[in-house]
N, C-alpha and C. Protein backbone atom coordinates (compact mmCIF):
# COMPACT_ATOMS: atom_id res chain seq x y z
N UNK A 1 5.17 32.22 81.41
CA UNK A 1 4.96 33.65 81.25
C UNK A 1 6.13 34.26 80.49
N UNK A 2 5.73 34.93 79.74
CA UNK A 2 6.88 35.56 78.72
C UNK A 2 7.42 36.73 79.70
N UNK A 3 9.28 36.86 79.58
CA UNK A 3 9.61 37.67 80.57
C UNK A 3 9.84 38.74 79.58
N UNK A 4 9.65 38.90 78.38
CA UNK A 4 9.92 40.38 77.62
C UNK A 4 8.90 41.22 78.31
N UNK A 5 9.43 42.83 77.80
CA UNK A 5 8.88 44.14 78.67
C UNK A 5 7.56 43.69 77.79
N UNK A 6 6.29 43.97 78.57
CA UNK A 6 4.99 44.13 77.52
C UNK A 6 5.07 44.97 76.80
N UNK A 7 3.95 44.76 75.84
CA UNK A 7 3.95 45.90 75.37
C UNK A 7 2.38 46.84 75.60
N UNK A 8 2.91 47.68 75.46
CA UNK A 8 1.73 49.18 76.44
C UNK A 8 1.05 49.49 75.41
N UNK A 9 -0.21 49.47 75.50
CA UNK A 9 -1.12 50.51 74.49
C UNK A 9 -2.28 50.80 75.99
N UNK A 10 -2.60 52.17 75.19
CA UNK A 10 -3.06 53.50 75.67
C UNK A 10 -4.15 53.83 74.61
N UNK A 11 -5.47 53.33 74.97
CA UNK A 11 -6.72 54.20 74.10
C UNK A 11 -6.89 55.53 74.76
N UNK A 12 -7.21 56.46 73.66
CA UNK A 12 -7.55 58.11 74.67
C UNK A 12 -8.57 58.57 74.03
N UNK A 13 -9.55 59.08 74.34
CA UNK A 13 -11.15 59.71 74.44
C UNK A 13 -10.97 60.93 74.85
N UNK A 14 -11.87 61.68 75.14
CA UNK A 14 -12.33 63.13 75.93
C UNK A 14 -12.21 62.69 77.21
N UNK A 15 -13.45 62.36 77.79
CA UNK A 15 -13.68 62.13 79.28
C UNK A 15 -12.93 60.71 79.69
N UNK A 16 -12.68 59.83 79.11
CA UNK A 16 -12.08 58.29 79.54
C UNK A 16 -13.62 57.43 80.08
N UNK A 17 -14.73 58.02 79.63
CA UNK A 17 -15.98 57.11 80.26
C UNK A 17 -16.55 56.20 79.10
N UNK A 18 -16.35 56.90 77.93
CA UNK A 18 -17.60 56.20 77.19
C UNK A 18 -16.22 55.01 75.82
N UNK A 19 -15.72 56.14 75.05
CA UNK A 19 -14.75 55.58 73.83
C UNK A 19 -13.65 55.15 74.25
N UNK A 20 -12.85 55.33 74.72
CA UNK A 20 -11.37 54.74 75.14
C UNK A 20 -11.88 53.66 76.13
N UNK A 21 -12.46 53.66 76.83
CA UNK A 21 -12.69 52.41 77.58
C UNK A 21 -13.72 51.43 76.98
N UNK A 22 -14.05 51.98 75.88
CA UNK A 22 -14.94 50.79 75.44
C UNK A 22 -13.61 49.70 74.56
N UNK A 23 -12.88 51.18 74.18
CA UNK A 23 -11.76 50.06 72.97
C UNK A 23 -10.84 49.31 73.93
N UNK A 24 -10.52 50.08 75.19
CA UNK A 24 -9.61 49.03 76.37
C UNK A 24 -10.38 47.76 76.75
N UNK A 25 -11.57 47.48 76.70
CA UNK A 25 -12.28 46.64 76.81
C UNK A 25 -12.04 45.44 75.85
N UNK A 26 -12.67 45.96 74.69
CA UNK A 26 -12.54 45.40 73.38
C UNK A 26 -11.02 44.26 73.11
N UNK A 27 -10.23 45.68 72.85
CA UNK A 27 -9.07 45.03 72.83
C UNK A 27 -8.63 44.40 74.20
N UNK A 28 -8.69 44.37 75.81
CA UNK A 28 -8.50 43.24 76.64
C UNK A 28 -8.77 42.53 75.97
N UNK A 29 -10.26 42.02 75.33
CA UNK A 29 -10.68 40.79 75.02
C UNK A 29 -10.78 40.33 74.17
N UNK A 30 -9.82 40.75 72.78
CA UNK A 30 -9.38 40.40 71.94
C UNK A 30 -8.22 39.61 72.19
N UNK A 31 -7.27 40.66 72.91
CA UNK A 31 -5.80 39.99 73.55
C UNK A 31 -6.02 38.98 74.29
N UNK A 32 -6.99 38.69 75.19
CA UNK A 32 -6.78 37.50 75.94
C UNK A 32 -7.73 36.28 75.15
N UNK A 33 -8.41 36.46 74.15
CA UNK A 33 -8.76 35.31 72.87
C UNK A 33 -7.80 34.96 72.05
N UNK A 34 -6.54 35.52 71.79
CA UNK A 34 -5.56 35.93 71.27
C UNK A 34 -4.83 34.76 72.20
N UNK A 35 -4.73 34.78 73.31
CA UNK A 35 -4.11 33.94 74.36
C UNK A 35 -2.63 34.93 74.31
N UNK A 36 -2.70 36.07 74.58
CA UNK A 36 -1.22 37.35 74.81
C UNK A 36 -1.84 38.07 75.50
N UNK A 37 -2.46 37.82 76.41
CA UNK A 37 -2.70 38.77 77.61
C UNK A 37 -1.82 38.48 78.22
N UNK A 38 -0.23 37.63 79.23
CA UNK A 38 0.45 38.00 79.60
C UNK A 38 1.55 39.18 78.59
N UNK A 39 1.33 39.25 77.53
CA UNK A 39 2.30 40.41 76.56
C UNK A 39 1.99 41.64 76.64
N UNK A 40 0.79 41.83 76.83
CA UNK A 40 -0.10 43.28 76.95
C UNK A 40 -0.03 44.14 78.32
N UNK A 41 0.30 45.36 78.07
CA UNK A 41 -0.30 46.48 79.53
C UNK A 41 -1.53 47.15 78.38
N UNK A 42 -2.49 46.76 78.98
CA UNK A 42 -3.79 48.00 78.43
C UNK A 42 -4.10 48.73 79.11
N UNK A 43 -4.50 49.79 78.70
CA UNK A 43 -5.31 51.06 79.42
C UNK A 43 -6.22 52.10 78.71
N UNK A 44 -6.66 52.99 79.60
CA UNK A 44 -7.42 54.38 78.79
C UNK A 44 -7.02 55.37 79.58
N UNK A 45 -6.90 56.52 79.29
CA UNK A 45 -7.65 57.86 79.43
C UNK A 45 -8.47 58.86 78.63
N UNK A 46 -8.44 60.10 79.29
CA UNK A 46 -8.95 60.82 78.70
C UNK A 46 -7.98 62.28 78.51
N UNK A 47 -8.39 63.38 77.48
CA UNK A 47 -8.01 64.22 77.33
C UNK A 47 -8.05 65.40 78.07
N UNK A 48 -9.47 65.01 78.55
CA UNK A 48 -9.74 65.92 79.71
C UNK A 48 -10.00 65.41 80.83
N UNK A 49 -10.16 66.32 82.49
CA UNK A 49 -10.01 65.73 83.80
C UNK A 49 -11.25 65.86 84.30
N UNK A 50 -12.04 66.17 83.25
CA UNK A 50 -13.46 66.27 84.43
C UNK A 50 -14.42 65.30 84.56
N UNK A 51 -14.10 64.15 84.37
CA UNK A 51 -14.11 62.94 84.72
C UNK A 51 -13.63 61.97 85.62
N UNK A 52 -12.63 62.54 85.97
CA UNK A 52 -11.42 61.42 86.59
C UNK A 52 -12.14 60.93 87.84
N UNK A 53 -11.77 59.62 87.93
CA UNK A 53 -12.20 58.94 89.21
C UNK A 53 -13.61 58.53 88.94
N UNK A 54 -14.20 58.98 87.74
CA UNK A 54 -15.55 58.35 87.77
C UNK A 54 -15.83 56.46 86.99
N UNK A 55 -16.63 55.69 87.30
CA UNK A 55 -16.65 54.45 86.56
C UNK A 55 -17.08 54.73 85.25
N UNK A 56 -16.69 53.98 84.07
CA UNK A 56 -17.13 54.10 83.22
C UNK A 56 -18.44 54.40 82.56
N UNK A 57 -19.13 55.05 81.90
CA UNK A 57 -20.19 55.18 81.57
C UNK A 57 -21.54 53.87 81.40
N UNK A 58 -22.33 54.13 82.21
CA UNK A 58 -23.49 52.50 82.19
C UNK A 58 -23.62 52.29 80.71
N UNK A 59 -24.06 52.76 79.74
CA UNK A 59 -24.22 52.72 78.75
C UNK A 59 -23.06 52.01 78.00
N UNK A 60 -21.78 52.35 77.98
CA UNK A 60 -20.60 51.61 77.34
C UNK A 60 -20.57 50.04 77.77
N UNK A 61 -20.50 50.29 79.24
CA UNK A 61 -20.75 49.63 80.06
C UNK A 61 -21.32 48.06 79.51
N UNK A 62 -22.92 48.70 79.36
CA UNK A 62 -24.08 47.92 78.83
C UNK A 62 -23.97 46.98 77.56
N UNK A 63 -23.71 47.47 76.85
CA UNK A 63 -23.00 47.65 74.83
C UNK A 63 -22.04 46.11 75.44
N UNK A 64 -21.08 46.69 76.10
CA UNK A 64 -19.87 45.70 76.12
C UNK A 64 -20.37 44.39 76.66
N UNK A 65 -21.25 44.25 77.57
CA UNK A 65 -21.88 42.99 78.15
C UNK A 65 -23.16 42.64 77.00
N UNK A 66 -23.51 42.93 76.52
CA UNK A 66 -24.67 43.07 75.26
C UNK A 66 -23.60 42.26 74.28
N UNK A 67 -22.47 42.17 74.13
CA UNK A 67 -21.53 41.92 73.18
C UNK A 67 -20.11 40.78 74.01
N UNK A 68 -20.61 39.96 75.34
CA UNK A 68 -20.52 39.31 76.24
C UNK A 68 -18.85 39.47 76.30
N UNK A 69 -18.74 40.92 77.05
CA UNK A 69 -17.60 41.48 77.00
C UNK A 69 -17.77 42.29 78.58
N UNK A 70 -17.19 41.61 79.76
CA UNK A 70 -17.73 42.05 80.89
C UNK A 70 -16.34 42.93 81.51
N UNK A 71 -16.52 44.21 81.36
CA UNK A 71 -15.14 45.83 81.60
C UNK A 71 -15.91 46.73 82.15
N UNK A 72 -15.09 46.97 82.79
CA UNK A 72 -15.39 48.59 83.41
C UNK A 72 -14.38 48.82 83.81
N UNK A 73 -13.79 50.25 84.01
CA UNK A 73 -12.53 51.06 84.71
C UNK A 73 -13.11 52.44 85.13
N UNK A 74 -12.18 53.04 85.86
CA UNK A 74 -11.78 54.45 86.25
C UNK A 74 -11.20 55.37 85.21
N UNK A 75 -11.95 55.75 85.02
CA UNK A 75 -11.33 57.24 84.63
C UNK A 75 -10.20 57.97 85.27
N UNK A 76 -9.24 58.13 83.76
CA UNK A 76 -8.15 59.13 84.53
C UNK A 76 -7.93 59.56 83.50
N UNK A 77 -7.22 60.96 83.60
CA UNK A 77 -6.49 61.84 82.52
C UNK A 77 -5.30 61.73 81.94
N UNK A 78 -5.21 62.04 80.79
CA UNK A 78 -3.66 61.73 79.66
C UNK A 78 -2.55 62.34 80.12
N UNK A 79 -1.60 61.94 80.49
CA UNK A 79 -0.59 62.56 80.99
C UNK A 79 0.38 62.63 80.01
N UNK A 80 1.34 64.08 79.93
CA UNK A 80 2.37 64.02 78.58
C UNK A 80 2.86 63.18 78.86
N UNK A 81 3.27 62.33 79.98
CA UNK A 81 4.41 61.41 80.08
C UNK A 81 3.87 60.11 79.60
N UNK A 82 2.67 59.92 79.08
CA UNK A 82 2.15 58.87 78.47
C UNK A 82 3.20 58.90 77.22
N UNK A 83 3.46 59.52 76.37
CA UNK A 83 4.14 59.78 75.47
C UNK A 83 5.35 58.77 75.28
N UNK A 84 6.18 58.65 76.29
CA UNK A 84 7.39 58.27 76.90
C UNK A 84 7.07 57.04 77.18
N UNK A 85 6.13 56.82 78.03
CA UNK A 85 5.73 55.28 78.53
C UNK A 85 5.18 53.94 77.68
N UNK A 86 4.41 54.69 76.86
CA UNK A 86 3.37 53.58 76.00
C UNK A 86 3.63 53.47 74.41
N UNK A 87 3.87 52.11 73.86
CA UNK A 87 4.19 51.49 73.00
C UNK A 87 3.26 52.48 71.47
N UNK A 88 2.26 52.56 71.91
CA UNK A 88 1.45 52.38 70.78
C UNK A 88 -0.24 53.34 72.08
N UNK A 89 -0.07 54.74 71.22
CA UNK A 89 -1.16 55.56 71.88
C UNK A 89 -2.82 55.98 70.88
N UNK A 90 -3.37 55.22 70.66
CA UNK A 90 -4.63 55.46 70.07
C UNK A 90 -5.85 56.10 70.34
N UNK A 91 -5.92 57.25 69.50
CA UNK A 91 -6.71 58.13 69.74
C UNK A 91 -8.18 58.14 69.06
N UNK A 92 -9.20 58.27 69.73
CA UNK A 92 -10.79 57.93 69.13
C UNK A 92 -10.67 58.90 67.95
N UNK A 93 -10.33 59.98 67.92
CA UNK A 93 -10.88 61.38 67.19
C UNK A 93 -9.52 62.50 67.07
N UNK A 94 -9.95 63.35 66.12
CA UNK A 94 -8.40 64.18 65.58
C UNK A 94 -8.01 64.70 66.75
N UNK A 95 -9.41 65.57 67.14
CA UNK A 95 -8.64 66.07 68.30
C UNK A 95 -7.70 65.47 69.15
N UNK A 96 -8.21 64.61 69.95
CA UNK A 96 -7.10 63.36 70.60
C UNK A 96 -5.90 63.50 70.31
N UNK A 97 -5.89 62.68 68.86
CA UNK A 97 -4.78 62.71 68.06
C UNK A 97 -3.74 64.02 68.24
N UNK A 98 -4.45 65.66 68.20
CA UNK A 98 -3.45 66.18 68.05
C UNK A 98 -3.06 66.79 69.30
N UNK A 99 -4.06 66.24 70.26
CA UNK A 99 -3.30 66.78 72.15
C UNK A 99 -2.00 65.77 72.04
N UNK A 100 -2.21 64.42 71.58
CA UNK A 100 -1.27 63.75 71.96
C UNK A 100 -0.25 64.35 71.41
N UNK A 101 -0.19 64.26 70.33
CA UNK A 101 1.03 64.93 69.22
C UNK A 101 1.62 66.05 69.76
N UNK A 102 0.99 67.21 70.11
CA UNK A 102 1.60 68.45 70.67
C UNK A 102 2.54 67.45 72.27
N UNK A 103 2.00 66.87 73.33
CA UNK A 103 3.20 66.48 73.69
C UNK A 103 3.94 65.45 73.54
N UNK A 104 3.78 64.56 72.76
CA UNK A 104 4.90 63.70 71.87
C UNK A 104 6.22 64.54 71.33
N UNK A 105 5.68 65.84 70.78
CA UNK A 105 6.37 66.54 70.50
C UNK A 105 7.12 67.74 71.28
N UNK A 106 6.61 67.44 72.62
CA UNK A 106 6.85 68.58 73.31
C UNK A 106 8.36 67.38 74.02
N UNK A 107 7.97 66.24 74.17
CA UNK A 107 8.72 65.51 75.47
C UNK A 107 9.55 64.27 74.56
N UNK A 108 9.71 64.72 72.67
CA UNK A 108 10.05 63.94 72.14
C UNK A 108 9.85 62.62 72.66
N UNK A 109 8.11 62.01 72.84
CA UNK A 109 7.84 60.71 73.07
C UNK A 109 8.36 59.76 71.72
N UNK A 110 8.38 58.72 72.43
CA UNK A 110 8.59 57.28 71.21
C UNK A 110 7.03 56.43 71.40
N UNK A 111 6.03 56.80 71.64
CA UNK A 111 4.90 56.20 71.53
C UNK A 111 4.43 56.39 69.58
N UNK A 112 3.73 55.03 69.59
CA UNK A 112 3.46 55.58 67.99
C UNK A 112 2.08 56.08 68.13
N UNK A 113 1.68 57.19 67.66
CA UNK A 113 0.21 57.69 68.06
C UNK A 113 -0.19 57.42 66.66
N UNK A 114 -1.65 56.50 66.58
CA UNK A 114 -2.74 56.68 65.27
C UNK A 114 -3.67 56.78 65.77
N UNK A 115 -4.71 56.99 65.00
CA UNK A 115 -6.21 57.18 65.17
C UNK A 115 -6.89 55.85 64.75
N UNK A 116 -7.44 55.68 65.76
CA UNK A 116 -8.16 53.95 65.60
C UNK A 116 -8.21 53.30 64.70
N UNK A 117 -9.78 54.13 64.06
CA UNK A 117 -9.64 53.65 62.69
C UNK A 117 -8.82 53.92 61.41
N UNK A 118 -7.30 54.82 61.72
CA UNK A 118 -6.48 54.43 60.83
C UNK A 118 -6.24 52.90 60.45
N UNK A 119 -6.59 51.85 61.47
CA UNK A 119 -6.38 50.63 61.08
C UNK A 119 -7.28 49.77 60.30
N UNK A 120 -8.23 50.52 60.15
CA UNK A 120 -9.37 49.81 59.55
C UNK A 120 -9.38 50.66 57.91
N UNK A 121 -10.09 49.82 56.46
CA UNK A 121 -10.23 50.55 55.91
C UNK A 121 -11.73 51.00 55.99
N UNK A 122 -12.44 50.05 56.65
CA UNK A 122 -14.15 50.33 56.82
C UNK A 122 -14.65 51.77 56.37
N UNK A 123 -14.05 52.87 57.56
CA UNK A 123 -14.90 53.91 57.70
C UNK A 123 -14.10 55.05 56.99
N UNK A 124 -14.45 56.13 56.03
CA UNK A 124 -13.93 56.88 55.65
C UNK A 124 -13.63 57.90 56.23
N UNK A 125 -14.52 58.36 57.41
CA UNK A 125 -14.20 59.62 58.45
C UNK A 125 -13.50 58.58 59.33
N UNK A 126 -12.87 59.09 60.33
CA UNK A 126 -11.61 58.32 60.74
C UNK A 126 -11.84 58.74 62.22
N UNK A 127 -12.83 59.24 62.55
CA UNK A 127 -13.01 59.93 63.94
C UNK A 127 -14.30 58.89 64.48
N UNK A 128 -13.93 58.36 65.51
CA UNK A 128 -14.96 57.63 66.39
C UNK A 128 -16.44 58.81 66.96
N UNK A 129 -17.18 58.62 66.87
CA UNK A 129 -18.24 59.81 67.11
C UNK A 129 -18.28 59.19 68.72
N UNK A 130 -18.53 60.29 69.59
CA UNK A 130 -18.82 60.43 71.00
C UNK A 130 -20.09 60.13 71.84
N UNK A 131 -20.20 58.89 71.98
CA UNK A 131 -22.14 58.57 72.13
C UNK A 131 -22.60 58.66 73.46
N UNK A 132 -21.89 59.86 73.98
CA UNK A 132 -22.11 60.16 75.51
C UNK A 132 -23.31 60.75 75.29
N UNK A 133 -23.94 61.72 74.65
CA UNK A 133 -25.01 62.31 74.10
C UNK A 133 -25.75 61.56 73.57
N UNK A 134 -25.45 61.27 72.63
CA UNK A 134 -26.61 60.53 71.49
C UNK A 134 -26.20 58.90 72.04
N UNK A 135 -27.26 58.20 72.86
CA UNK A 135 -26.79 56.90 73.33
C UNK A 135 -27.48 55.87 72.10
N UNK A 136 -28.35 56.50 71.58
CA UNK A 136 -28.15 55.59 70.20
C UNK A 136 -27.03 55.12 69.38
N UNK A 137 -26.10 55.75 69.93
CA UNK A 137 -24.99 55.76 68.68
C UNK A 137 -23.69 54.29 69.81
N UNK A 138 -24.13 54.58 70.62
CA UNK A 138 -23.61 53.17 71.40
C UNK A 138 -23.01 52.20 70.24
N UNK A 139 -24.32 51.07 69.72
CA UNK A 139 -24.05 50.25 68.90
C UNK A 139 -23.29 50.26 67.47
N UNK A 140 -23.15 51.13 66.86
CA UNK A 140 -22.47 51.34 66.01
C UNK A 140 -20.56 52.16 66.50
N UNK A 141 -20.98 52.69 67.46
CA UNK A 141 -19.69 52.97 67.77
C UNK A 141 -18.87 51.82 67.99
N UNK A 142 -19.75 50.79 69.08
CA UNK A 142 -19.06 49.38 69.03
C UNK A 142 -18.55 48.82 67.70
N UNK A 143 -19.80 48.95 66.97
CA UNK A 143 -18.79 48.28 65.69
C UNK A 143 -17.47 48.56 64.92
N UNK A 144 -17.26 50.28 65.40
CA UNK A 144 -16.51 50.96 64.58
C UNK A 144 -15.05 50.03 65.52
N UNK A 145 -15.34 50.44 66.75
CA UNK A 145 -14.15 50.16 67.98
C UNK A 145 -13.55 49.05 67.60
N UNK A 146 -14.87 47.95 67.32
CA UNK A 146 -14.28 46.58 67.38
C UNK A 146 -13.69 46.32 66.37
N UNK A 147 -13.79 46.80 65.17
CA UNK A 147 -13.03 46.25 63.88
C UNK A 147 -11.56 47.07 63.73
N UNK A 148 -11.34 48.73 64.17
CA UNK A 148 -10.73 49.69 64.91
C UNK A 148 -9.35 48.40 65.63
N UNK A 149 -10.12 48.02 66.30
CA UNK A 149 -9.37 47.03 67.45
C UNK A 149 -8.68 45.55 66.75
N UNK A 150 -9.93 44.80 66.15
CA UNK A 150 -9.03 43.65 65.49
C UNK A 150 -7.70 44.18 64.61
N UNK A 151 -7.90 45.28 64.04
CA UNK A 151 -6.61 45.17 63.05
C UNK A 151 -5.75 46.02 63.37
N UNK A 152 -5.92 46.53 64.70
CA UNK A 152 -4.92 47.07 65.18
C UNK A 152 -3.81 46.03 66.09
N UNK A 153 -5.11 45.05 66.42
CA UNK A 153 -4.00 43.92 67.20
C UNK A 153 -3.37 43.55 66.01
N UNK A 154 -4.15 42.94 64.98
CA UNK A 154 -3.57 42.44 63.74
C UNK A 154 -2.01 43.18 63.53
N UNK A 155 -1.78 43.94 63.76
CA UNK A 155 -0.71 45.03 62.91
C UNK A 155 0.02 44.58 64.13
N UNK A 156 0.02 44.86 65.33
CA UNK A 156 0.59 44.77 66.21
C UNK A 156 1.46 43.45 65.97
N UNK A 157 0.34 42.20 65.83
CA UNK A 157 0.90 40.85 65.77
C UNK A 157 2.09 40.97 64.70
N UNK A 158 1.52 41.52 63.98
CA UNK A 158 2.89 41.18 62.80
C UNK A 158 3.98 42.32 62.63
N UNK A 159 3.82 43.23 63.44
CA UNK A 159 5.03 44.19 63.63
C UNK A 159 6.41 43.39 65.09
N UNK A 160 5.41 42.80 66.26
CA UNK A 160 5.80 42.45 66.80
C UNK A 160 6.82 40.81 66.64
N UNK A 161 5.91 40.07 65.51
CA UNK A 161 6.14 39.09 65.27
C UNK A 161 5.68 37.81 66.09
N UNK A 162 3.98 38.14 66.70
CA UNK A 162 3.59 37.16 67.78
C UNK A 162 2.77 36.59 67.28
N UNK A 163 2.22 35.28 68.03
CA UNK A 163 1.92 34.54 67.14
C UNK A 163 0.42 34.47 66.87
């Protein structure tokens, strides 16, 4: 077991049911195909609390085992002190992006905050769409997440220097 500090990433969504826990998913199970799941702390929240304590959405849920990816978590809310704590804070959508930023900036965090698919060049809008509503949009959100996710580990690997 590697005794360096892990390193922390933090997906963040609205509610923490449907997008951030699909990419905490994702990326778990990237990282542990990866064989660096002892290197990793993963997690999600959300931006907002009116969710908290609930299981993840069935539908995300569904998608992720459909894609033989078996996750689920709890919902909880973004705390400024995430800022401070986590390596690397990824946000589905601008908004996200700029709650985090206002307290990154409020609590001078050292988290690096991007927007998912900043890592990808795939998609030109850069905002994960919200398929809590439209559950059609499930499957393609997966796709966005998952490629979102490989090259964010990707970047990771080679910023970190792992192997």
């Amino acid at each position: 077991m590697n005794e360096a500090k892990p390193i922390r990433v933090l997906f963040v969504c609205t509610g923490n049911i449907c997008r951030s826990p699909m990419a905490e998913g994702i990326f778990r199970y990237l990282v542990n195909l990866a064989g660096l799941t002892d290197q990793f702390e993963i997690d999600s929240a959300g931006t907002s609390d009116y969710h908290v304590g609930e299981a993840t959405y069935l539908g995300t849920v569904t998608t992720l085992r459909n894609h033989g990816i078996s996750f689920s978590t709890t919902s909880r809310a973004f705390r400024s002190d995430d800022v401070t704590t986590y390596d690397y804070i990824i946000a589905m959508d601008r908004s996200h992006f700029d709650h985090i930023m206002r307290a990154k900036q409020a609590l001078n965090g050292t988290a690096q905050v991007a927007l998912l698919l900043d890592y990808t060049p795939n998609y030109a809008d850069k905002n994960v769409p919200d398929p809590y509503y439209v559950t059609h949009l499930l499957e393609p959100v997966y796709t966005m997440i998952r490629s979102g996710s490989e090259e964010l580990l990707k970047a990771i690997r080679a910023e970190r220097d792992l192997p």
